[in-house]
PDB file of N, CA and C in Angstrom:
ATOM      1  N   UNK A   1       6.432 -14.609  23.279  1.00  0.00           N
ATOM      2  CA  UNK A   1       6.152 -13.501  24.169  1.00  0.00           C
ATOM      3  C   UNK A   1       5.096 -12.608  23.514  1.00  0.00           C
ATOM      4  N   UNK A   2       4.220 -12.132  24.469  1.00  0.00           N
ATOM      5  CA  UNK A   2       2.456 -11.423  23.857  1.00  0.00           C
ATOM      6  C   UNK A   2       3.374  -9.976  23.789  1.00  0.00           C
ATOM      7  N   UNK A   3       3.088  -9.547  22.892  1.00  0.00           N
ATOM      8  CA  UNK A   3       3.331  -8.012  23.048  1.00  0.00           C
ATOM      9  C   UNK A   3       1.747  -6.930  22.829  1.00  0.00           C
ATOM     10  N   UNK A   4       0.822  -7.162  23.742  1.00  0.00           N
ATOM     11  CA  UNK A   4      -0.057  -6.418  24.162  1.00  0.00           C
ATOM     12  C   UNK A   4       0.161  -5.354  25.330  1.00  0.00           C
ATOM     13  N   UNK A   5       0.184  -4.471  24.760  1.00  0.00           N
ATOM     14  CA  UNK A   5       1.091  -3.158  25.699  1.00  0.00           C
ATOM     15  C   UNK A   5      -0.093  -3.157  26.571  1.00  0.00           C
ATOM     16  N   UNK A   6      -1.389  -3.104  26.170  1.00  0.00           N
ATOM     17  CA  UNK A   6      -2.122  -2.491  27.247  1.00  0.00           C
ATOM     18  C   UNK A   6      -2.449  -3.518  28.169  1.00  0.00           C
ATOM     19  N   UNK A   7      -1.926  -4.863  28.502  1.00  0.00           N
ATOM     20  CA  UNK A   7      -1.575  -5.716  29.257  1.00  0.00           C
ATOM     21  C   UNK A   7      -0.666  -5.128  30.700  1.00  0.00           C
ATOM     22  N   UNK A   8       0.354  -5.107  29.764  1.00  0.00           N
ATOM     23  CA  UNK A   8       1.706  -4.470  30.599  1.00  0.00           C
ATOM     24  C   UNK A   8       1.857  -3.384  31.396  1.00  0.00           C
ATOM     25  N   UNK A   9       0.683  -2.618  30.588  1.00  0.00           N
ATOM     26  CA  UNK A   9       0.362  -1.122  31.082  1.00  0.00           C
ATOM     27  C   UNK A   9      -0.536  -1.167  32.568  1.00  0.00           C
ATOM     28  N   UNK A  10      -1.242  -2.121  32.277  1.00  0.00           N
ATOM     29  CA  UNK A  10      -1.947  -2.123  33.653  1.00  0.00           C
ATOM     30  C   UNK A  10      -1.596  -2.446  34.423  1.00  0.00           C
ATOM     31  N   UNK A  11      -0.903  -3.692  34.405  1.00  0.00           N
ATOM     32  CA  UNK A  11      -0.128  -4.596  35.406  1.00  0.00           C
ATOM     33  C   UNK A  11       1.289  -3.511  36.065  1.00  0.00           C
ATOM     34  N   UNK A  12       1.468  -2.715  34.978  1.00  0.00           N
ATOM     35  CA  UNK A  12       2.471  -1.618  35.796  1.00  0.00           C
ATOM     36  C   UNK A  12       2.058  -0.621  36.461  1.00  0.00           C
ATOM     37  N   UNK A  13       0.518   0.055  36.024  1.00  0.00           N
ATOM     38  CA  UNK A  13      -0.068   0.681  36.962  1.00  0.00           C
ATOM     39  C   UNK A  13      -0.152   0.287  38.218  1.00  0.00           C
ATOM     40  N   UNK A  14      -0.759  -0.878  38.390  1.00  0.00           N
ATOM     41  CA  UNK A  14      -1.243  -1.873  39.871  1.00  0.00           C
ATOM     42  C   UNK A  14      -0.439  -1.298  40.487  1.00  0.00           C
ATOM     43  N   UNK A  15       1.209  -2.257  40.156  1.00  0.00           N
ATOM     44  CA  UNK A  15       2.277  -2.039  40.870  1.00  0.00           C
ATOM     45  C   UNK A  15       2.738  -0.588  41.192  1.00  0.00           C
ATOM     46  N   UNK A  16       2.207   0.145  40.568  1.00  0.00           N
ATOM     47  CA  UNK A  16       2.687   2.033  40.752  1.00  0.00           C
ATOM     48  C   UNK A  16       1.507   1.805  41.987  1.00  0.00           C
ATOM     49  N   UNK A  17       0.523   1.389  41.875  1.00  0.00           N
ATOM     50  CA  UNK A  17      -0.508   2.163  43.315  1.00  0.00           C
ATOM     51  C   UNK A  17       0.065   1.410  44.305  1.00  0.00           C
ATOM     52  N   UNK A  18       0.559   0.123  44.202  1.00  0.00           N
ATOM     53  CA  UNK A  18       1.278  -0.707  45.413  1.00  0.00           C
ATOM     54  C   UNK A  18       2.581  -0.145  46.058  1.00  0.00           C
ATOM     55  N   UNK A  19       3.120   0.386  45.147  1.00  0.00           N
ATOM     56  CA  UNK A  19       5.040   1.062  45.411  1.00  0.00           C
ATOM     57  C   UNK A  19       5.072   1.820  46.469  1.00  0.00           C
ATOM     58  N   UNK A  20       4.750   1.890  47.694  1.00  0.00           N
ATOM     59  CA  UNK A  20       4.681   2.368  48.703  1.00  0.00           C
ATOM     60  C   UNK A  20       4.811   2.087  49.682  1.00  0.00           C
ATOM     61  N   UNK A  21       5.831   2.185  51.066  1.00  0.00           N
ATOM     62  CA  UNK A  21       5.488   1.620  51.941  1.00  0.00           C
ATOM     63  C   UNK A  21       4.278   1.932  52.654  1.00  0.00           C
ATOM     64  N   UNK A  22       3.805   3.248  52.826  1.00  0.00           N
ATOM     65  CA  UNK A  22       2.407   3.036  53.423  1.00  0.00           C
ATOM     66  C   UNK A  22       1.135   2.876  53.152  1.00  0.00           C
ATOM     67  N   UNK A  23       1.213   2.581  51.711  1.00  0.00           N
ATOM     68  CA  UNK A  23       0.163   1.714  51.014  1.00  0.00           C
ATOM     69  C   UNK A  23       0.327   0.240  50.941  1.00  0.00           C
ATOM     70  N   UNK A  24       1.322  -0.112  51.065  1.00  0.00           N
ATOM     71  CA  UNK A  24       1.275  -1.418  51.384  1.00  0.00           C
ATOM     72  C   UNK A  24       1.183  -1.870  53.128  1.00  0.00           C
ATOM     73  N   UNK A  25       1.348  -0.914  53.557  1.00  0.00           N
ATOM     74  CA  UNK A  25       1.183  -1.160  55.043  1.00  0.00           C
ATOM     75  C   UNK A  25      -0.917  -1.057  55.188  1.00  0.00           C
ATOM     76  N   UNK A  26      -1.014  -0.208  54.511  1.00  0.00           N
ATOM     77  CA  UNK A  26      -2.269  -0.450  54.894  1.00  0.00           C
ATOM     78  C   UNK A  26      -2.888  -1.433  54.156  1.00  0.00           C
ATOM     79  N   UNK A  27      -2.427  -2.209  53.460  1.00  0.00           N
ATOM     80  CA  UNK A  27      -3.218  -3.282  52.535  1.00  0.00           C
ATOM     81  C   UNK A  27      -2.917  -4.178  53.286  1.00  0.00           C
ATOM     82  N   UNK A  28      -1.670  -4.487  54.434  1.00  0.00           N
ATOM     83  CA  UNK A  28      -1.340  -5.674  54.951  1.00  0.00           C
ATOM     84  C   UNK A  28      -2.436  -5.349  56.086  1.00  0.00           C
ATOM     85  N   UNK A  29      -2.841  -4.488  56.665  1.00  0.00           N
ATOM     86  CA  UNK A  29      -3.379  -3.967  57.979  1.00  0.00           C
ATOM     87  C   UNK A  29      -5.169  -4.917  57.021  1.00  0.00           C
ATOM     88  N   UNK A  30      -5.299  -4.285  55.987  1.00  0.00           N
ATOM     89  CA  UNK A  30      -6.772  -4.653  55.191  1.00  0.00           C
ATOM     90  C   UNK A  30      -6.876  -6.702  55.154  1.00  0.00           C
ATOM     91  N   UNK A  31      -5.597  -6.778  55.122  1.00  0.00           N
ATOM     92  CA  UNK A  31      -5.329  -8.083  54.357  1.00  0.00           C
ATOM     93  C   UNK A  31      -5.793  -8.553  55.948  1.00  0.00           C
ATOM     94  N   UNK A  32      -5.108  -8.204  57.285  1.00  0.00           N
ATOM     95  CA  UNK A  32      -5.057  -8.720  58.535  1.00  0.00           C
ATOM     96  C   UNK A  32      -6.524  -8.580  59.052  1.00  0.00           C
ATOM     97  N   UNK A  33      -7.232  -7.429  58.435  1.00  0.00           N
ATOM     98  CA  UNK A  33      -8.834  -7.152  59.463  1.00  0.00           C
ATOM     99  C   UNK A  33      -9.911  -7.551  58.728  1.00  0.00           C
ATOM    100  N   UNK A  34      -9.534  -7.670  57.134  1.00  0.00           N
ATOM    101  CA  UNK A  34     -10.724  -7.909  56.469  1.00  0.00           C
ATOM    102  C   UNK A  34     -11.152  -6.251  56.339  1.00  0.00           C
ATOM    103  N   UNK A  35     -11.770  -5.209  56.890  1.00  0.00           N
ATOM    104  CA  UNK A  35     -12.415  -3.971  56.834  1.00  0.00           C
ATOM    105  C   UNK A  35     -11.541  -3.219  57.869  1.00  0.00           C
ATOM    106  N   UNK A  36     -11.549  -1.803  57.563  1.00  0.00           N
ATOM    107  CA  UNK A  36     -10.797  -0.719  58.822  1.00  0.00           C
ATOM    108  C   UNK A  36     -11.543   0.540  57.898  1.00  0.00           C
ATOM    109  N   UNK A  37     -11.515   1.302  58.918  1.00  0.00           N
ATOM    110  CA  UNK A  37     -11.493   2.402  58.743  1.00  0.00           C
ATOM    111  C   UNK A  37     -10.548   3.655  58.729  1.00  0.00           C
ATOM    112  N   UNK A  38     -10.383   4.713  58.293  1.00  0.00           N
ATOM    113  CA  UNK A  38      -9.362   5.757  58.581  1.00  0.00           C
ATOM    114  C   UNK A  38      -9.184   5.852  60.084  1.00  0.00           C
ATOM    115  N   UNK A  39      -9.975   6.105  60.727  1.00  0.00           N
ATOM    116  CA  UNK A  39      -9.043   6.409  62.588  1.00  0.00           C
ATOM    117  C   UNK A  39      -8.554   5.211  62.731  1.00  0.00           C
ATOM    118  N   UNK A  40      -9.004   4.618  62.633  1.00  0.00           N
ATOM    119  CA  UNK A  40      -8.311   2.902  62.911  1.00  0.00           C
ATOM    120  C   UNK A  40      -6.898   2.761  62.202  1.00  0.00           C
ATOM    121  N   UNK A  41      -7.030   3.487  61.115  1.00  0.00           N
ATOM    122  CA  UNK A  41      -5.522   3.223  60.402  1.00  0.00           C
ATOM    123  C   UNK A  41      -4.592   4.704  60.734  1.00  0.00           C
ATOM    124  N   UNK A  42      -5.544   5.385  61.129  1.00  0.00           N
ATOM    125  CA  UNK A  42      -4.610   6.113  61.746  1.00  0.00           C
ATOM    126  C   UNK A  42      -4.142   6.048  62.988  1.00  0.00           C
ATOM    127  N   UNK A  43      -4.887   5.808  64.186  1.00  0.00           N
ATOM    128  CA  UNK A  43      -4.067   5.092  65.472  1.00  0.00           C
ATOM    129  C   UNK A  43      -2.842   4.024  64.747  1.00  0.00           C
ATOM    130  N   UNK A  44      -3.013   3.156  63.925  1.00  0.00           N
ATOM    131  CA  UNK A  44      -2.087   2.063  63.760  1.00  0.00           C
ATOM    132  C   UNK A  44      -0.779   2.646  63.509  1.00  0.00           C
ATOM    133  N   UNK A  45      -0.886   3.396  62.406  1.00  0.00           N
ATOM    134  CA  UNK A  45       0.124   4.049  61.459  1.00  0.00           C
ATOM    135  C   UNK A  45       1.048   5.207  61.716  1.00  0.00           C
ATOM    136  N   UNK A  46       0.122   6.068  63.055  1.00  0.00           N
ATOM    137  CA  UNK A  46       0.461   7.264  63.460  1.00  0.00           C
ATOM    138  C   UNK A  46       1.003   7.867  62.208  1.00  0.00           C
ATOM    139  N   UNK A  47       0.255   8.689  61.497  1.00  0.00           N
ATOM    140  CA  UNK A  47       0.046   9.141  60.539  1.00  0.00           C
ATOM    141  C   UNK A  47      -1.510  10.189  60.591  1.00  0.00           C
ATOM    142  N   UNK A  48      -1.061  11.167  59.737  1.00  0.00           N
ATOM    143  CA  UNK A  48      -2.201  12.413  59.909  1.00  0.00           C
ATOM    144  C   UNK A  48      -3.105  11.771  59.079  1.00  0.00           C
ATOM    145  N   UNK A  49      -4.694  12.058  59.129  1.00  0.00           N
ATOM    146  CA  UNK A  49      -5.691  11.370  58.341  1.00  0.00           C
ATOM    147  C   UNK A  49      -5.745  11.657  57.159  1.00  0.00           C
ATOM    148  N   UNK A  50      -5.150  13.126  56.896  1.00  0.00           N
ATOM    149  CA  UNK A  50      -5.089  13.501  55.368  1.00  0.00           C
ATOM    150  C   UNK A  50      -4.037  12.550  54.336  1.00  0.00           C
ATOM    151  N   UNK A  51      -2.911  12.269  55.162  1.00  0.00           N
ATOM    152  CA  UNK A  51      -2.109  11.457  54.719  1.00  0.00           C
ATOM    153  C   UNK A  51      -2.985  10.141  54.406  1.00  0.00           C
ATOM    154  N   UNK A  52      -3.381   9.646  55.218  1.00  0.00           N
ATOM    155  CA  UNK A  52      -3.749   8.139  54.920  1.00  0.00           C
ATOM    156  C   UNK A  52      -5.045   8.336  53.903  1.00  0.00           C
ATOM    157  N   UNK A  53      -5.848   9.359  54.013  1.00  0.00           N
ATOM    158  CA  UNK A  53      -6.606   9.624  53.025  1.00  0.00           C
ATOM    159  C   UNK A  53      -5.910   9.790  51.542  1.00  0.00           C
ATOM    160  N   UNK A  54      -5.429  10.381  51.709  1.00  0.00           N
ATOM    161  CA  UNK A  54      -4.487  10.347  50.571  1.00  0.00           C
ATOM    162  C   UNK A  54      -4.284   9.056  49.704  1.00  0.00           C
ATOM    163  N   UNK A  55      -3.393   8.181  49.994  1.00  0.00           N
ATOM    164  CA  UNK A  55      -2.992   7.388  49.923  1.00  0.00           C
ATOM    165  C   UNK A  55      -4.425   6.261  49.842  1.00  0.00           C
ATOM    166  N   UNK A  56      -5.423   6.567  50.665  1.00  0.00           N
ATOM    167  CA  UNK A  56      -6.555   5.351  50.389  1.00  0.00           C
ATOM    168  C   UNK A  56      -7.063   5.781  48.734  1.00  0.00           C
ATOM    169  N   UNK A  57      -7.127   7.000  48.020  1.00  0.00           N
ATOM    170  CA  UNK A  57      -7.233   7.791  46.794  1.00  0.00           C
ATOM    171  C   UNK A  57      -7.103   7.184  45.961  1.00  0.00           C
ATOM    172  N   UNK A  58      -5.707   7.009  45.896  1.00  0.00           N
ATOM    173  CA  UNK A  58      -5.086   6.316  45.089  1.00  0.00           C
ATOM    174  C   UNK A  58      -5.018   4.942  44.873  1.00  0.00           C
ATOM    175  N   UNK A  59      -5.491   4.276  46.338  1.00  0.00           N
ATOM    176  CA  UNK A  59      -5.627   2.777  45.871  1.00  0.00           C
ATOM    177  C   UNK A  59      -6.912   2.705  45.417  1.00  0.00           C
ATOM    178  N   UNK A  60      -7.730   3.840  45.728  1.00  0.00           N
ATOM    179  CA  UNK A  60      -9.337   3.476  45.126  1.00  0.00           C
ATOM    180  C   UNK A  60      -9.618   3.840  43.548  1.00  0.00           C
ATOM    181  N   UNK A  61      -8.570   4.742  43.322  1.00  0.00           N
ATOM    182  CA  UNK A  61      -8.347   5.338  41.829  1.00  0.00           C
ATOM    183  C   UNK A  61      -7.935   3.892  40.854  1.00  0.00           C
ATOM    184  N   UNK A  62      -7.168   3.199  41.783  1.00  0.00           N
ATOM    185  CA  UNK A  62      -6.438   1.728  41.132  1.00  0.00           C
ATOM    186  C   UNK A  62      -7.413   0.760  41.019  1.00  0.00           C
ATOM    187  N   UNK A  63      -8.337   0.835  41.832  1.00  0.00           N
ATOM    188  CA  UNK A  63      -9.603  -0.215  41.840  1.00  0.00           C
ATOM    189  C   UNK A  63      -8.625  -1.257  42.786  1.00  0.00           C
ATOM    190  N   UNK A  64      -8.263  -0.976  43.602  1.00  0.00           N
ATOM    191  CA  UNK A  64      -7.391  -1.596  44.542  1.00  0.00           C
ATOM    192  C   UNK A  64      -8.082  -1.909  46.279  1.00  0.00           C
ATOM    193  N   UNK A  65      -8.428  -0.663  46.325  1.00  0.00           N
ATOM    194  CA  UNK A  65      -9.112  -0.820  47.515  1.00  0.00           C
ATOM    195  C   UNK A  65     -10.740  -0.342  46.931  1.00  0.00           C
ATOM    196  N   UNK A  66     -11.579  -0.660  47.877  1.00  0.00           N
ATOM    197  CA  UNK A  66     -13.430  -0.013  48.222  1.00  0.00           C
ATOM    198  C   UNK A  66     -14.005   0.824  49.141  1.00  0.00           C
ATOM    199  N   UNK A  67     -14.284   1.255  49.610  1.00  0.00           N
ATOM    200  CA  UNK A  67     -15.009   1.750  50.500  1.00  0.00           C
ATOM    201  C   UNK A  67     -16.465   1.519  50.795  1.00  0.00           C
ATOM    202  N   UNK A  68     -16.621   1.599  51.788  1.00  0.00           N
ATOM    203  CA  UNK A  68     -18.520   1.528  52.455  1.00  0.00           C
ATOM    204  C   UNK A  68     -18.795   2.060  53.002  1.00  0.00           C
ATOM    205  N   UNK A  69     -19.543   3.046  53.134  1.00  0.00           N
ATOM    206  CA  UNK A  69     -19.658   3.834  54.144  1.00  0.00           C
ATOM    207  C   UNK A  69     -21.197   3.348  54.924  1.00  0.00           C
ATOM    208  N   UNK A  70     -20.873   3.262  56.287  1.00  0.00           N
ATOM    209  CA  UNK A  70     -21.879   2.862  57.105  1.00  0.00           C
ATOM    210  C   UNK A  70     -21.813   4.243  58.198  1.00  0.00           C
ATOM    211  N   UNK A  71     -22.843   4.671  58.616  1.00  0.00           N
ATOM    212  CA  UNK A  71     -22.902   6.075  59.253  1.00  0.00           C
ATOM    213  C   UNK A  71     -22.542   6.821  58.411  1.00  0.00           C
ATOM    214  N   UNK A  72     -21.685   7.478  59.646  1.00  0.00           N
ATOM    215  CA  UNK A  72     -20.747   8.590  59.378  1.00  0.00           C
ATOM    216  C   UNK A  72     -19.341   8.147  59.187  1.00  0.00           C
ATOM    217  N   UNK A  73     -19.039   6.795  59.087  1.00  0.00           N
ATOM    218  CA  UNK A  73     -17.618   6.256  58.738  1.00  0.00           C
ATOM    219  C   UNK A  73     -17.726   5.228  57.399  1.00  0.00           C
ATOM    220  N   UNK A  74     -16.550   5.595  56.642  1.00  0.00           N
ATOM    221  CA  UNK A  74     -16.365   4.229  55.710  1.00  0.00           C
ATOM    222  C   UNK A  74     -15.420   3.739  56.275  1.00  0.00           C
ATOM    223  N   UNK A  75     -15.893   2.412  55.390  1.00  0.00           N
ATOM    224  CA  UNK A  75     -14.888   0.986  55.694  1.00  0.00           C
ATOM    225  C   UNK A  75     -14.126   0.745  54.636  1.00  0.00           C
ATOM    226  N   UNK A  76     -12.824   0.599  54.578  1.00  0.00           N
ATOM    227  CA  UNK A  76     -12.414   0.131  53.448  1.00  0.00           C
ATOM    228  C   UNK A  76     -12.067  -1.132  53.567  1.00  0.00           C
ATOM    229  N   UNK A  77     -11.873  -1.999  52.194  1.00  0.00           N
ATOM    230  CA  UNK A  77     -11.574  -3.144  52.183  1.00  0.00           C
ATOM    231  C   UNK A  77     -10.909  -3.639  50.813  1.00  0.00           C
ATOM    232  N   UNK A  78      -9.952  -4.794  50.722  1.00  0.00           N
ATOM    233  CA  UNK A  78      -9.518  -4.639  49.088  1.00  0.00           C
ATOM    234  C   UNK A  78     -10.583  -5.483  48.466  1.00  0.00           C
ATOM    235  N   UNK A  79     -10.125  -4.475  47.102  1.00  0.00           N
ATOM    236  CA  UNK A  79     -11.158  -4.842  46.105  1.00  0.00           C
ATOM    237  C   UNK A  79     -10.885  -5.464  44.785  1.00  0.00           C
ATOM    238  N   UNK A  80      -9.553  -6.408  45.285  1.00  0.00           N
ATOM    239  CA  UNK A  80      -9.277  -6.767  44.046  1.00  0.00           C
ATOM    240  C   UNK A  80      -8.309  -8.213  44.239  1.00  0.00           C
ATOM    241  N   UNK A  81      -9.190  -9.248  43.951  1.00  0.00           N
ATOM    242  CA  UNK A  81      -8.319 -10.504  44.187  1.00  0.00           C
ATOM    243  C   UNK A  81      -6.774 -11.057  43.961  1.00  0.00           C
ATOM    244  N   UNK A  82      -6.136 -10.109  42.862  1.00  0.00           N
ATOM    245  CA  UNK A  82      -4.816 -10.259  41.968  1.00  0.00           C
ATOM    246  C   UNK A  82      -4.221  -9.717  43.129  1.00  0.00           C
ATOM    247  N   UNK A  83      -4.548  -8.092  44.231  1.00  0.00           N
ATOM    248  CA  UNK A  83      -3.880  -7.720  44.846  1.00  0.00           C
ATOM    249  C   UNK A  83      -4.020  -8.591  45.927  1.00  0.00           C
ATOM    250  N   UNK A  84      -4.805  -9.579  46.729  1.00  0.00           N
ATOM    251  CA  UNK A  84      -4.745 -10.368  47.436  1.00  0.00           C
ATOM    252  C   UNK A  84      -3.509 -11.381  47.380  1.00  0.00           C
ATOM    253  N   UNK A  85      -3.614 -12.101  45.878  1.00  0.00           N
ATOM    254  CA  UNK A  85      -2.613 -13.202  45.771  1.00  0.00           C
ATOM    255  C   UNK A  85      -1.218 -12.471  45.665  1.00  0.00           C
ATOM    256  N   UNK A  86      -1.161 -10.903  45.220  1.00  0.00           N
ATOM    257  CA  UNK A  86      -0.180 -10.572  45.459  1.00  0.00           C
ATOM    258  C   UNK A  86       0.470 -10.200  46.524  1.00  0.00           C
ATOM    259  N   UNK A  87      -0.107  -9.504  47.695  1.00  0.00           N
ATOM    260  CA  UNK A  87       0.134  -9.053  48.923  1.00  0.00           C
ATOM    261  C   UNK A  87       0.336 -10.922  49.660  1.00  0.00           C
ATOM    262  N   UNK A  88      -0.024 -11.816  49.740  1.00  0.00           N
ATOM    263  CA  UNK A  88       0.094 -12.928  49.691  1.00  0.00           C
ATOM    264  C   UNK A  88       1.153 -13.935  49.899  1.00  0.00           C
ATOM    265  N   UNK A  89       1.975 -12.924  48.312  1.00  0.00           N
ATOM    266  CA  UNK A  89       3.086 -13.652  48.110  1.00  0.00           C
ATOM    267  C   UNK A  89       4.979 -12.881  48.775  1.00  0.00           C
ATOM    268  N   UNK A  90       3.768 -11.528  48.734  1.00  0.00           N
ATOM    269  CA  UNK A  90       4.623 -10.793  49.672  1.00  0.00           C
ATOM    270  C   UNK A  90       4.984 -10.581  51.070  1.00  0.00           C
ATOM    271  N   UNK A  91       3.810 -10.559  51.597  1.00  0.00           N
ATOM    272  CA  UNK A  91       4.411 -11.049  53.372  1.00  0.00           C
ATOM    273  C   UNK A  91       4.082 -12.427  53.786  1.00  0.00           C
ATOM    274  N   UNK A  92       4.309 -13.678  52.943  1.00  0.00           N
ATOM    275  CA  UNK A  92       3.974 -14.479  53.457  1.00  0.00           C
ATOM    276  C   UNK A  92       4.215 -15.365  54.797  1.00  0.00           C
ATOM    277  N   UNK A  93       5.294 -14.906  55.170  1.00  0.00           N
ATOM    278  CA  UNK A  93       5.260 -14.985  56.679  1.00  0.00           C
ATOM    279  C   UNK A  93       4.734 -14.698  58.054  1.00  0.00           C
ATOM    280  N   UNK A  94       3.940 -13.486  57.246  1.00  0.00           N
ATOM    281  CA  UNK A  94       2.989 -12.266  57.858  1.00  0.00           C
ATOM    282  C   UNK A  94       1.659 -12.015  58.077  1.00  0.00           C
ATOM    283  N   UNK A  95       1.234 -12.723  57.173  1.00  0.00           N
ATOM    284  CA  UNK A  95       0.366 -12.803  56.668  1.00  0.00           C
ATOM    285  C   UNK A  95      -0.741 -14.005  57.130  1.00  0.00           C
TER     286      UNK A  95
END
C-alpha cells in the first residue's frame, strides 16, 4: 500500500466537490447534454441562479467543471475525464 498523502488528498478533494446532490445533478444533466448553461440548469433544477452558480464555483474551483463563454452566456461542460468514468459508474443505468 503507497502511502503518498498528497495522492489521497486529492482524490478526497474530487469527492468533497462531488458530495452533493445538486452537484451531482448537474454533472449528470452535463454528462446528458454535453454543454448547458445556468438558465438551462436552472429551468431543470428549479433552483435560484445564485444557487446553481454557486455550486458551478466549486466544481470549477475542483477543475471539475469549465466554462465558455459565448456572448453574453457561458457554457459549462466537464472538465475532467476521472469525473466522467466516475459519474459513469454512478448512474449507470442513467446514463
Amino acid at each position: 500500500m503507497e502511502n503518498d498523502i498528497r495522492q489521497y488528498t486529492k482524490a478526497a478533494e474530487l469527492l468533497k466537490a462531488l458530495a452533493h446532490p445538486v452537484r451531482l445533478c448537474i454533472l449528470q444533466g452535463l454528462m446528458q447534454k454535453g454543454d448547458c448553461n445556468v438558465s438551462h440548469m436552472q429551468h431543470c433544477l428549479e433552483l435560484p441562479q445564485s444557487t446553481i452558480s454557486m455550486h458551478l464555483q466549486k466544481l470549477r474551483v475542483a477543475g471539475v467543471v469549465e466554462g465558455e463563454r459565448q456572448g453574453l452566456e457561458v457554457r459549462y461542460r466537464i472538465a475532467n475525464d476521472q469525473v466522467r468514468s466516475l459519474l459513469s459508474c454512478i448512474f449507470v443505468s442513467e446514463i
